[in-house]
C-alpha atoms as a PDB file:
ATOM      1  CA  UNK A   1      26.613 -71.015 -81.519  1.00  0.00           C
ATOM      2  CA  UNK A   2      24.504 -71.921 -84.159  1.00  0.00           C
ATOM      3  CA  UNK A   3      25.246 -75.027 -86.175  1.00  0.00           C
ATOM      4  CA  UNK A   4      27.444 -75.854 -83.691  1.00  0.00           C
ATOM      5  CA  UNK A   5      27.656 -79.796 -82.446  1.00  0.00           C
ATOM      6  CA  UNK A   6      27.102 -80.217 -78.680  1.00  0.00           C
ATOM      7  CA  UNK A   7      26.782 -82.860 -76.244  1.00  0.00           C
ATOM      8  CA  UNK A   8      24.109 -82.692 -73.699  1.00  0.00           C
ATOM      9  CA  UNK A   9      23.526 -84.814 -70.512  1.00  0.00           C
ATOM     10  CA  UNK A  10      19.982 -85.751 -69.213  1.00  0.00           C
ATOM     11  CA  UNK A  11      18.550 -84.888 -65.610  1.00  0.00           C
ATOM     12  CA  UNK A  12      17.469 -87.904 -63.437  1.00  0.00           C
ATOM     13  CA  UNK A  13      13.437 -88.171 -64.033  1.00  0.00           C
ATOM     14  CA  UNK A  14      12.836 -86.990 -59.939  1.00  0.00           C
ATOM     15  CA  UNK A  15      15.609 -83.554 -60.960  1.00  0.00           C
ATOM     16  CA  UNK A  16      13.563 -83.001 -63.822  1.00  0.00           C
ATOM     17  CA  UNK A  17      10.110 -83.122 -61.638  1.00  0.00           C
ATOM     18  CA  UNK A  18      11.645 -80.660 -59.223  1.00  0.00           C
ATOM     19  CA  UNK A  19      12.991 -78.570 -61.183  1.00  0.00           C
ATOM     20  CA  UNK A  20       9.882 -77.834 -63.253  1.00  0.00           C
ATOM     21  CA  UNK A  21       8.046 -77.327 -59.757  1.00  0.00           C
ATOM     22  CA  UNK A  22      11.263 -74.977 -58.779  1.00  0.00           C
ATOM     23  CA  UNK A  23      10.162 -73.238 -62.160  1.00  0.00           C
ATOM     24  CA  UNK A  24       6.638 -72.999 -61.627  1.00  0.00           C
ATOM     25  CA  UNK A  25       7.291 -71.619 -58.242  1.00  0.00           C
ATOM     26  CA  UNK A  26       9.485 -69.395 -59.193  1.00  0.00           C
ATOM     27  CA  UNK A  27       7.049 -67.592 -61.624  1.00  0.00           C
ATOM     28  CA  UNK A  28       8.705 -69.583 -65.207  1.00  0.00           C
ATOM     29  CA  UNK A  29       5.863 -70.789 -66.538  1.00  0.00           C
ATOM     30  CA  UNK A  30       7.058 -70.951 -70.118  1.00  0.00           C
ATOM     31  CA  UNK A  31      10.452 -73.197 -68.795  1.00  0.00           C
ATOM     32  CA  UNK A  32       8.655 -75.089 -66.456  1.00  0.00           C
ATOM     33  CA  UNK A  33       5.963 -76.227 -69.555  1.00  0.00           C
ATOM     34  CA  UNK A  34       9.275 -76.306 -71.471  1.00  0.00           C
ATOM     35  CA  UNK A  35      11.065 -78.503 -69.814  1.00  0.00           C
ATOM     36  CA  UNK A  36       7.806 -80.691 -68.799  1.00  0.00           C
ATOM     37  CA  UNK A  37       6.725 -81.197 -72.650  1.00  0.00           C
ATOM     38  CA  UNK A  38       9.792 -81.586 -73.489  1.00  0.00           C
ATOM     39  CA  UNK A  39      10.548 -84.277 -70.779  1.00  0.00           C
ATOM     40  CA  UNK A  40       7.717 -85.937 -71.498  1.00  0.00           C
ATOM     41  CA  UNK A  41       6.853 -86.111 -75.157  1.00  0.00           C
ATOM     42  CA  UNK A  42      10.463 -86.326 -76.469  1.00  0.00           C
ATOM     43  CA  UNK A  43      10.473 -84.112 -79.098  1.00  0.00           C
ATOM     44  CA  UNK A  44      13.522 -82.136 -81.017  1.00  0.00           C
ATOM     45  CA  UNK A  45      13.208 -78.730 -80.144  1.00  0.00           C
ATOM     46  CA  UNK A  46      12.240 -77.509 -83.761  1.00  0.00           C
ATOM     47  CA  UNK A  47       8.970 -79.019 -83.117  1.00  0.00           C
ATOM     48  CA  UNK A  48       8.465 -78.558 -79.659  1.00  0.00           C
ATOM     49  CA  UNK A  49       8.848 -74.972 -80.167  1.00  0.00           C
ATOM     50  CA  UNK A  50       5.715 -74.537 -82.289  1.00  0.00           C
ATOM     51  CA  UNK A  51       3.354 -76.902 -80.025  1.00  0.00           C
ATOM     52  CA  UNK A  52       0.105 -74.855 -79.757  1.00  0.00           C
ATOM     53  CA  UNK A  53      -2.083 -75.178 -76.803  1.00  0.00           C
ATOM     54  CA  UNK A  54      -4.928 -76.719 -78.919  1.00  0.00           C
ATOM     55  CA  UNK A  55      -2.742 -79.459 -79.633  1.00  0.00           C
ATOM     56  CA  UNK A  56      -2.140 -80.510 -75.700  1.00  0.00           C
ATOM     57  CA  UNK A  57      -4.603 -79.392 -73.421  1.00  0.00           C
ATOM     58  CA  UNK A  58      -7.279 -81.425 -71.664  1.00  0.00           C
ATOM     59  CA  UNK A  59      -5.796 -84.187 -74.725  1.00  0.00           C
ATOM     60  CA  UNK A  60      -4.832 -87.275 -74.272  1.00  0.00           C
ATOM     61  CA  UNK A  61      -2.812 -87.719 -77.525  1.00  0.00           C
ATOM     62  CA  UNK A  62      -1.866 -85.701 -80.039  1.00  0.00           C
ATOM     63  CA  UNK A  63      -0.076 -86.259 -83.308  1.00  0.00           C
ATOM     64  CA  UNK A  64       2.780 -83.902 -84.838  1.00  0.00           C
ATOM     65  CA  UNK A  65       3.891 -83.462 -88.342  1.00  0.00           C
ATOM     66  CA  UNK A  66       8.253 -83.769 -87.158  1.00  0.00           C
ATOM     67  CA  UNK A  67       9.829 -81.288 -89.477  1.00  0.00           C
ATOM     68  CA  UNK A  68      13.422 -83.449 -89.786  1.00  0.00           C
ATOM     69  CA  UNK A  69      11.459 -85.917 -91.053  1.00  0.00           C
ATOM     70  CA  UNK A  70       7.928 -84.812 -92.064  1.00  0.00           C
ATOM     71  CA  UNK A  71       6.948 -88.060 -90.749  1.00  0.00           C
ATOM     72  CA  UNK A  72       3.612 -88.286 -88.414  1.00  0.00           C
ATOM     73  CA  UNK A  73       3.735 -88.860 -84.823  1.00  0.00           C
ATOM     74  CA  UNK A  74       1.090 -89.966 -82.750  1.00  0.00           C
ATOM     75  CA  UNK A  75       2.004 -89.090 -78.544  1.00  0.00           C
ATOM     76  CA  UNK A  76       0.043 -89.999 -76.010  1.00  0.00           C
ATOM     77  CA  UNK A  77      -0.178 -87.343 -73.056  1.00  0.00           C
ATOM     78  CA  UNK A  78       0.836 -88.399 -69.325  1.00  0.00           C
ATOM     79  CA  UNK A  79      -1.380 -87.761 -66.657  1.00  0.00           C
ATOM     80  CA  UNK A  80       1.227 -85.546 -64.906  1.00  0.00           C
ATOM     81  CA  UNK A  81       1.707 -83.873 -68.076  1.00  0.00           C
ATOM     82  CA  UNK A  82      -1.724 -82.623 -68.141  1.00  0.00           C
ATOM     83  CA  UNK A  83      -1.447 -81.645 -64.404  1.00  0.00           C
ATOM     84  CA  UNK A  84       1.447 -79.194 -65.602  1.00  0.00           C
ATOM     85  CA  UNK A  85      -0.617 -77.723 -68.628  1.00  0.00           C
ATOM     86  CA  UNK A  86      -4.032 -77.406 -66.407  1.00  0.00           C
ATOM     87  CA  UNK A  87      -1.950 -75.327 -63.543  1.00  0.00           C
ATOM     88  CA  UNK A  88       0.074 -73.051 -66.060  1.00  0.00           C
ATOM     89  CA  UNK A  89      -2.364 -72.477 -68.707  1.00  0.00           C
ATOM     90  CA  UNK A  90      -3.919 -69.194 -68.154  1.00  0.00           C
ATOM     91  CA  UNK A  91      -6.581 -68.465 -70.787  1.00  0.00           C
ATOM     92  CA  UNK A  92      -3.914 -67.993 -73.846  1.00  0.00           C
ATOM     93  CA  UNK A  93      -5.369 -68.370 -77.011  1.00  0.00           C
ATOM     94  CA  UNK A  94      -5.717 -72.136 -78.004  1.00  0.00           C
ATOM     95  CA  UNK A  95      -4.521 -71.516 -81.514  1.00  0.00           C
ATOM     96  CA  UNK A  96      -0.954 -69.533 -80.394  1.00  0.00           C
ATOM     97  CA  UNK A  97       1.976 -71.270 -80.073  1.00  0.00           C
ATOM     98  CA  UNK A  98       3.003 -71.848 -76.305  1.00  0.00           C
ATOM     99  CA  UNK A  99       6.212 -70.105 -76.221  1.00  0.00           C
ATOM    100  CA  UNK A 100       6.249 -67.065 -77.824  1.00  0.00           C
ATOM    101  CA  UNK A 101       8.326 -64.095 -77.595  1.00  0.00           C
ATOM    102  CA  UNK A 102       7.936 -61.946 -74.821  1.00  0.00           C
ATOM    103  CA  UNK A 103       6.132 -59.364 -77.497  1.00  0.00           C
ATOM    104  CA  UNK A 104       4.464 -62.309 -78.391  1.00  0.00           C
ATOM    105  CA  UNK A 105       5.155 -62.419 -82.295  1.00  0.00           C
ATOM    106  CA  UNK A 106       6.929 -65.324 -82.986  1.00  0.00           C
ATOM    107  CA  UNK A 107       7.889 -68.749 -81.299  1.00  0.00           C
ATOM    108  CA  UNK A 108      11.255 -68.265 -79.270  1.00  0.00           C
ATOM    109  CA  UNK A 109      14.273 -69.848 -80.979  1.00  0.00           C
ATOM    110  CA  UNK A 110      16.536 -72.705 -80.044  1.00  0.00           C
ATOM    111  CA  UNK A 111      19.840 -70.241 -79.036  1.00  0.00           C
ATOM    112  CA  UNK A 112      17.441 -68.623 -76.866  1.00  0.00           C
ATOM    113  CA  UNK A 113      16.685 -71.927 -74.787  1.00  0.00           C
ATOM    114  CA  UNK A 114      20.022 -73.127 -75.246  1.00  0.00           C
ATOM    115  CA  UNK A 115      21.071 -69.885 -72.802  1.00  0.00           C
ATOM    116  CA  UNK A 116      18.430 -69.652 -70.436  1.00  0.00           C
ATOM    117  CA  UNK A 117      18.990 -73.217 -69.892  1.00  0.00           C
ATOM    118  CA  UNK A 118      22.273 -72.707 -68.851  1.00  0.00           C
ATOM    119  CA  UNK A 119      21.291 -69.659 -66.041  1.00  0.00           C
ATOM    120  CA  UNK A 120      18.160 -72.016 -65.238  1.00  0.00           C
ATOM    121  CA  UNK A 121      20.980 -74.893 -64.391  1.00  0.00           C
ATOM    122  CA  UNK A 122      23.360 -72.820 -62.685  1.00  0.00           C
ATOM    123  CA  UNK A 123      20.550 -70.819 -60.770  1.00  0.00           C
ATOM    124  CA  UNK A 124      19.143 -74.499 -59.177  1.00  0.00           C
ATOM    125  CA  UNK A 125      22.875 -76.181 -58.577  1.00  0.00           C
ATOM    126  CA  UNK A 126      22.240 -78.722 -61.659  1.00  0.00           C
ATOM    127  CA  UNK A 127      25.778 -79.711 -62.486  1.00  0.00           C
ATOM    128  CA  UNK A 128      26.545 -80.760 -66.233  1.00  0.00           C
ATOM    129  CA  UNK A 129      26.543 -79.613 -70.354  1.00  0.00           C
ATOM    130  CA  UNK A 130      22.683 -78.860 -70.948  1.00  0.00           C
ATOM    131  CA  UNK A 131      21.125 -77.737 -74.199  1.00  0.00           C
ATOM    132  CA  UNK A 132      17.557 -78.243 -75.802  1.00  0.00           C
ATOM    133  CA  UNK A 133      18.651 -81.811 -76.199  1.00  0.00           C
ATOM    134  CA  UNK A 134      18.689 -82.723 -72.431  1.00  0.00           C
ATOM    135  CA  UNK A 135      14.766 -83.240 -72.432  1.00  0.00           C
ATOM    136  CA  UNK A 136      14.956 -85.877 -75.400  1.00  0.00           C
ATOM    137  CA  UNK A 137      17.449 -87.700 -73.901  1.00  0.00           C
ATOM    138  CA  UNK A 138      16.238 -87.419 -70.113  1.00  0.00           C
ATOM    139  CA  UNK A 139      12.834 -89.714 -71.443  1.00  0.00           C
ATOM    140  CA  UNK A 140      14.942 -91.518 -73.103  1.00  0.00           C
ATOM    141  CA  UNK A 141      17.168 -92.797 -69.866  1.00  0.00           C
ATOM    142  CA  UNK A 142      13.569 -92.957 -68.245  1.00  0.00           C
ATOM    143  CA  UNK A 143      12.255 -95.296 -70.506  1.00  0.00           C
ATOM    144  CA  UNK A 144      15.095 -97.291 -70.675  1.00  0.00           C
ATOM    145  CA  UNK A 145      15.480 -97.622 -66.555  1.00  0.00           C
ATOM    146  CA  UNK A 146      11.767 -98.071 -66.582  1.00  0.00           C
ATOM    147  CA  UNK A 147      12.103-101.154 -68.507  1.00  0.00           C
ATOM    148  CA  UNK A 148      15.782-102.839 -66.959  1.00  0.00           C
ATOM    149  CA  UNK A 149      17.945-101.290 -69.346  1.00  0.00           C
ATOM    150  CA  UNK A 150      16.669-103.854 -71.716  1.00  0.00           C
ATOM    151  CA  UNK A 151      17.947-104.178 -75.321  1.00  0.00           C
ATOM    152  CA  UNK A 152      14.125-103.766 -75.972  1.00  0.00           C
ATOM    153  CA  UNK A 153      13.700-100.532 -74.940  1.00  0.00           C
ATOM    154  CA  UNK A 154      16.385 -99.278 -76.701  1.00  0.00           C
ATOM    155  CA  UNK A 155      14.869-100.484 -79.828  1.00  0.00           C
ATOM    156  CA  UNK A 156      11.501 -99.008 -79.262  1.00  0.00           C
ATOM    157  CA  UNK A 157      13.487 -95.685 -78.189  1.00  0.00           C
ATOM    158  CA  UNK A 158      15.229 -96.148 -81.739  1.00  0.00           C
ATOM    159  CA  UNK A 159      11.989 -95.716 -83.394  1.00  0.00           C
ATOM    160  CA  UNK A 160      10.592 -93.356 -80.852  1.00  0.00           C
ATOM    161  CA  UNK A 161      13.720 -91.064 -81.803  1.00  0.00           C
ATOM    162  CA  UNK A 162      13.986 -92.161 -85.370  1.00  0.00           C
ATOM    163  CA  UNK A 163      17.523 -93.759 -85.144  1.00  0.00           C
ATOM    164  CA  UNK A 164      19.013 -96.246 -87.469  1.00  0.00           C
ATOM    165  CA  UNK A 165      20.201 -98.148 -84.948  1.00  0.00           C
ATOM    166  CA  UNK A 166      20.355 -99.580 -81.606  1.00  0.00           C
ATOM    167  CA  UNK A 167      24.094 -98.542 -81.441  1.00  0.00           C
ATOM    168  CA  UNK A 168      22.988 -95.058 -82.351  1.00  0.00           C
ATOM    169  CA  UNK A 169      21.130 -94.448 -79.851  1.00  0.00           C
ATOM    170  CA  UNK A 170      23.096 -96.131 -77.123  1.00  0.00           C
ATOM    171  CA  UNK A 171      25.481 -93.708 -78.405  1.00  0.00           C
ATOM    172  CA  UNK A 172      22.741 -90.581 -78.205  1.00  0.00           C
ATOM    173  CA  UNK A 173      21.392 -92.035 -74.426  1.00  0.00           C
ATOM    174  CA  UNK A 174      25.146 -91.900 -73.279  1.00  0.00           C
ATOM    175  CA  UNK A 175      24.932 -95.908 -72.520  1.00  0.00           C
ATOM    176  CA  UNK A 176      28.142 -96.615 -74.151  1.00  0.00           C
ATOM    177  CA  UNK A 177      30.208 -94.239 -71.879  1.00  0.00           C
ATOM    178  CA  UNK A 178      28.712 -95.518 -69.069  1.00  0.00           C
ATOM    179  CA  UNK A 179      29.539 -99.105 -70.174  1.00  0.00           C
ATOM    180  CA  UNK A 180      32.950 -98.054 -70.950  1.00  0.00           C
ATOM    181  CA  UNK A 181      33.406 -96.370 -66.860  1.00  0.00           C
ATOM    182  CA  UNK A 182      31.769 -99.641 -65.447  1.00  0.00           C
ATOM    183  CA  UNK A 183      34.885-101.667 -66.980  1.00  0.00           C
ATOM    184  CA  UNK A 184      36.770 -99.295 -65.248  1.00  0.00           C
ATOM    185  CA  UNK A 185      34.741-100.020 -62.115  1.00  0.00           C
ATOM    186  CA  UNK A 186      34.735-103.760 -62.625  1.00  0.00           C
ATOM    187  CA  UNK A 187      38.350-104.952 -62.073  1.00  0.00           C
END
């Protein structure tokens, strides 16, 4: 629903790699560059919805204007990133937005990603609650396993995701559930 609050897990950085190839092999090329920007840039779906191809192909940064917070972002491009945009990108108009309708007249919206999500999960056996958010907060566990789970990274992800604080986004990463279960797991 609209409006509506939800909690979303993340997918383990090697799901996430298969499933985009799943999607790509599977003839989804606008999920599988979905879920691979999304993965790998980190950002909200309102913005990530309106990413022209100008703005990331053959690039190795880009900056966005974030609408929430009309605040400039410089993002560097992966490598594997640009492998994904090479092999989909099939002579589209630079200037268009990447995922357009299928009449290809406006961007698709969030409550359509939110469902197709879903069948895309169920269709490959991904257990869990996925929405739009899953690909923020799946770079978000990468980065912070990439660097030991360090109190570092979770203040550079603070700033990456614009939180206020570390605790918020321990709380947005799902680190303080999992803390909470290893106490559990620790007597």
């Amino acid at each position: 629903m609209q409006g509506q609050k939800t909690k979303s897990d993340f997918l383990e950085w090697d799901k996430f790699q298969v499933l985009v190839g799943k999607l790509e092999r599977d003839g989804d090329k606008k999920f599988a560059l979905l879920i691979g920007i999304g993965c790998y840039v980190g950002l909200r779906i309102s913005d990530l919805l309106g990413v022209k191809w100008s703005q990331v192909l053959n690039l190795k940064e880009t900056s966005i204007i974030e609408g929430k917070t009309q605040k400039s972002r410089t993002i560097t491009l992966h490598p594997e990133l640009q492998e994904i945009l090479i092999r989909l990108y099939s002579g589209e108009n630079l200037e268009q937005p990447i995922f357009l309708n299928r009449y290809g007249t406006k961007t698709i919206n969030v409550q359509y990603v939110n469902r197709r999500l879903k069948v895309i999960m169920h269709k490959y056996g991904l257990k869990g609650r996925f929405s739009s958010h899953f690909m923020r907060k799946t770079l978000g566990r990468r980065i912070w396993e990439q660097n030991d789970c360090s109190e570092k990274a979770l203040l550079l992800l603070g700033q990456l995701f614009n939180h206020s604080s570390i605790q918020t986004t321990k709380i947005y990463l799902g680190i303080r559930e999992q803390e909470i279960q290893n106490i559990y797991l620790s007597i």
